[in-house]
Every structure is written in structure tokens, then in C-alpha cells.
N, C-alpha and C. Protein backbone atom coordinates (compact mmCIF):
# COMPACT_ATOMS: atom_id res chain seq x y z
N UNK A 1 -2.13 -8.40 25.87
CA UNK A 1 -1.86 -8.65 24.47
C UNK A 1 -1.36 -7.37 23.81
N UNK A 2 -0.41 -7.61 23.20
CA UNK A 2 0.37 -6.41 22.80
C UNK A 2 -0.62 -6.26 20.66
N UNK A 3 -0.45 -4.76 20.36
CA UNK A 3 -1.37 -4.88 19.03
C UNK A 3 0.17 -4.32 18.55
N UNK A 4 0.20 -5.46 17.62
CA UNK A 4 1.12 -4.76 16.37
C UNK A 4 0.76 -3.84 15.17
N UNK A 5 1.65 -3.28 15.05
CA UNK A 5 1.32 -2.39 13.53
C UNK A 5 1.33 -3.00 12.55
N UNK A 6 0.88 -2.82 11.55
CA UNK A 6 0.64 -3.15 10.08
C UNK A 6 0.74 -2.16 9.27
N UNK A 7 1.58 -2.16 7.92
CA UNK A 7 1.58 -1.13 7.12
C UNK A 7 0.83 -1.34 5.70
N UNK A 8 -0.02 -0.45 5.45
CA UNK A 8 -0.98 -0.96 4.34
C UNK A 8 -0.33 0.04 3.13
N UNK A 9 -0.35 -0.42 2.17
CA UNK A 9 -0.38 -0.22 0.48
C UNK A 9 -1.16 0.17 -0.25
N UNK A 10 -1.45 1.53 -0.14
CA UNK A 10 -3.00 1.65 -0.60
C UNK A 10 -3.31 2.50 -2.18
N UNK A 11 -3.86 2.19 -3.02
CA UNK A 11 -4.17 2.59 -4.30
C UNK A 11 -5.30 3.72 -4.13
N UNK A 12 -5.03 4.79 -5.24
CA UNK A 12 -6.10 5.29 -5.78
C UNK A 12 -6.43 4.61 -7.12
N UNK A 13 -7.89 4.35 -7.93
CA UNK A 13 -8.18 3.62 -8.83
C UNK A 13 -8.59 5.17 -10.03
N UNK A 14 -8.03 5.85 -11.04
CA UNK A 14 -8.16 6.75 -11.00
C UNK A 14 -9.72 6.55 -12.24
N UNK A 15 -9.48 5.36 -12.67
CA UNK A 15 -10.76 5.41 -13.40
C UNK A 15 -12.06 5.18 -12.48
N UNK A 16 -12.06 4.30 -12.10
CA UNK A 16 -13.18 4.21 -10.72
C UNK A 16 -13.47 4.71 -9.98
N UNK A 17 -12.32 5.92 -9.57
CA UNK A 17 -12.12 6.64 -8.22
C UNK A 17 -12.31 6.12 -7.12
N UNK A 18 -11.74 5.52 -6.94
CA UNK A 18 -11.94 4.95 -5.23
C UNK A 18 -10.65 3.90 -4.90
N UNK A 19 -10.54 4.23 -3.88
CA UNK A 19 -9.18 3.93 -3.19
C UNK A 19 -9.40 1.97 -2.74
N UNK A 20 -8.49 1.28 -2.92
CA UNK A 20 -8.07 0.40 -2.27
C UNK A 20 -7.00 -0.03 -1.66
N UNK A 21 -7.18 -1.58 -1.05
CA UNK A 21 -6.02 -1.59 -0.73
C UNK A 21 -5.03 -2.89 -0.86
N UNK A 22 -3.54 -2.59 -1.86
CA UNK A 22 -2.82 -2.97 -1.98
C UNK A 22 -2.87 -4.81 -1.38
N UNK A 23 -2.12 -4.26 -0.42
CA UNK A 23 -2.08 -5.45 0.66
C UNK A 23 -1.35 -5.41 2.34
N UNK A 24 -1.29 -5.57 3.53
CA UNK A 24 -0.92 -4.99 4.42
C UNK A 24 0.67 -5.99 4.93
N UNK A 25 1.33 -5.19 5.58
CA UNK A 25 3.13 -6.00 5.52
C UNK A 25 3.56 -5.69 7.41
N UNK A 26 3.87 -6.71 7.71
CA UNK A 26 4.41 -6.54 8.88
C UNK A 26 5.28 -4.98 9.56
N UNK A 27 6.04 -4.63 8.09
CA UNK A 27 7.03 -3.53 8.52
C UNK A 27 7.23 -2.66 7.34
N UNK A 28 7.59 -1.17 7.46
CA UNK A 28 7.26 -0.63 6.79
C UNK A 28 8.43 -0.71 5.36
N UNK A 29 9.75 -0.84 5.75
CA UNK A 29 10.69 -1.42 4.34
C UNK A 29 9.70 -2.35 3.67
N UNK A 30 9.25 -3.39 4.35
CA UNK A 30 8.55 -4.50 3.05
C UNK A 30 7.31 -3.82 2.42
N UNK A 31 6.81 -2.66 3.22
CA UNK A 31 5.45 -2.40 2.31
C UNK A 31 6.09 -1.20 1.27
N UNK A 32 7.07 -0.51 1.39
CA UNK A 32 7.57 -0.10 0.49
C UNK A 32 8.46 -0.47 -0.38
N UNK A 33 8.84 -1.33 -0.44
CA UNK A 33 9.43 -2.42 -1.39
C UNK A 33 8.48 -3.15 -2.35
N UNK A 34 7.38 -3.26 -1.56
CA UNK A 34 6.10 -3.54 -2.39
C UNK A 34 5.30 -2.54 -3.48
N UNK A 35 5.23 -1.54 -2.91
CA UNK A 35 4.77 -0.20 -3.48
C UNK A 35 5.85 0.46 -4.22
N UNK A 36 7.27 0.03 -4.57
CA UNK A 36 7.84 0.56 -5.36
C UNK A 36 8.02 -0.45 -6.53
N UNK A 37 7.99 -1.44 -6.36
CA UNK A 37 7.52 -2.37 -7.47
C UNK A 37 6.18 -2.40 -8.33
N UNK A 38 4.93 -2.40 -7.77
CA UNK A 38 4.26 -2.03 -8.06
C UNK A 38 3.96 -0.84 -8.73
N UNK A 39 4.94 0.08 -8.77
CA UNK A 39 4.93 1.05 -9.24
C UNK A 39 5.40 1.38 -10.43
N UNK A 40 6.37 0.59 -10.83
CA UNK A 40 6.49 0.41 -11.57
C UNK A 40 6.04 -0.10 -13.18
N UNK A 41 4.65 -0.80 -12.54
CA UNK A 41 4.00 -1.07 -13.64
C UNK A 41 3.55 -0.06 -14.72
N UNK A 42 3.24 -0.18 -16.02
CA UNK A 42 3.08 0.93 -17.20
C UNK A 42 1.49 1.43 -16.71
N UNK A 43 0.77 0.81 -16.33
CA UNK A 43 -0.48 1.83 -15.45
C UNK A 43 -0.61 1.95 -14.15
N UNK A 44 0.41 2.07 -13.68
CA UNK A 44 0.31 1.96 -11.82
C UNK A 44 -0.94 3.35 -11.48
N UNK A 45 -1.72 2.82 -10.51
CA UNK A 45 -1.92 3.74 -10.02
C UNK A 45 -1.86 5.10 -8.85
N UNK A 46 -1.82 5.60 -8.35
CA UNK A 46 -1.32 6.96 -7.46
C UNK A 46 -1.16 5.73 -6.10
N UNK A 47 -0.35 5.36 -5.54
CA UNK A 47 -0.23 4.58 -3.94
C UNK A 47 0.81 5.30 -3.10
N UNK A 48 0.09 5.14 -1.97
CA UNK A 48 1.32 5.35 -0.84
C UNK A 48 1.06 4.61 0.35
N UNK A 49 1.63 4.64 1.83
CA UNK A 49 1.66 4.09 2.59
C UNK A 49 0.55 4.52 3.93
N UNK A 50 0.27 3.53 4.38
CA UNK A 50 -0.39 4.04 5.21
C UNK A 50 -0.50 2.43 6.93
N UNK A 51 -0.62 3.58 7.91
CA UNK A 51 0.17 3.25 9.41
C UNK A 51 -1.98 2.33 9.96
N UNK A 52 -1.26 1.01 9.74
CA UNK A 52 -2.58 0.51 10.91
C UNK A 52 -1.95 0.16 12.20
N UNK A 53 -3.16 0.50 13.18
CA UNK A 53 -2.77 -0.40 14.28
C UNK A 53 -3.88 -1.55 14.99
């Protein structure tokens, strides 16, 4: 069985402090396509990408 990657979306919450996570995307264009939208919002918080396997 072969393990695919997953690319996760992950938030810092800066009032709560503590990190979550976004949501996870087959490939890494769609999770950053995600995270640049999201980013856009008027309170986005600090996100970047991050490599599961």
C-alpha cells in the first residue's frame, strides 16, 4: 500500500494562541489556493503550509 501525502493548512489563533488546522488537500497548489483565500479575510490569522504523510 502506497501512503500518500497530504498538505495541511494550518492557523495560528493569535487570541487563543494555539495553532489549528485549516483543512488537509490532496496537493500542494490546492492547499495554497486555499490558504491564499483565506487569507484574505479582514482577520485572517498567521497560516502556512504544512507536508503530512
Amino acid at each position: 500500500m502506497t501512503e500518500s501525502k497530504k498538505w495541511l493548512v494550518m492557523g495560528f489563533n493569535s487570541y487563543g494562541r494555539e495553532n489549528y488546522v485549516v483543512g488537509a488537500y490532496a496537493t500542494e497548489a490546492e492547499a495554497k489556493q486555499v490558504m491564499a483565500e483565506k487569507q484574505k479575510e479582514a482577520n485572517a490569522d498567521h497560516m502556512w503550509i504544512a507536508e503530512e504523510t
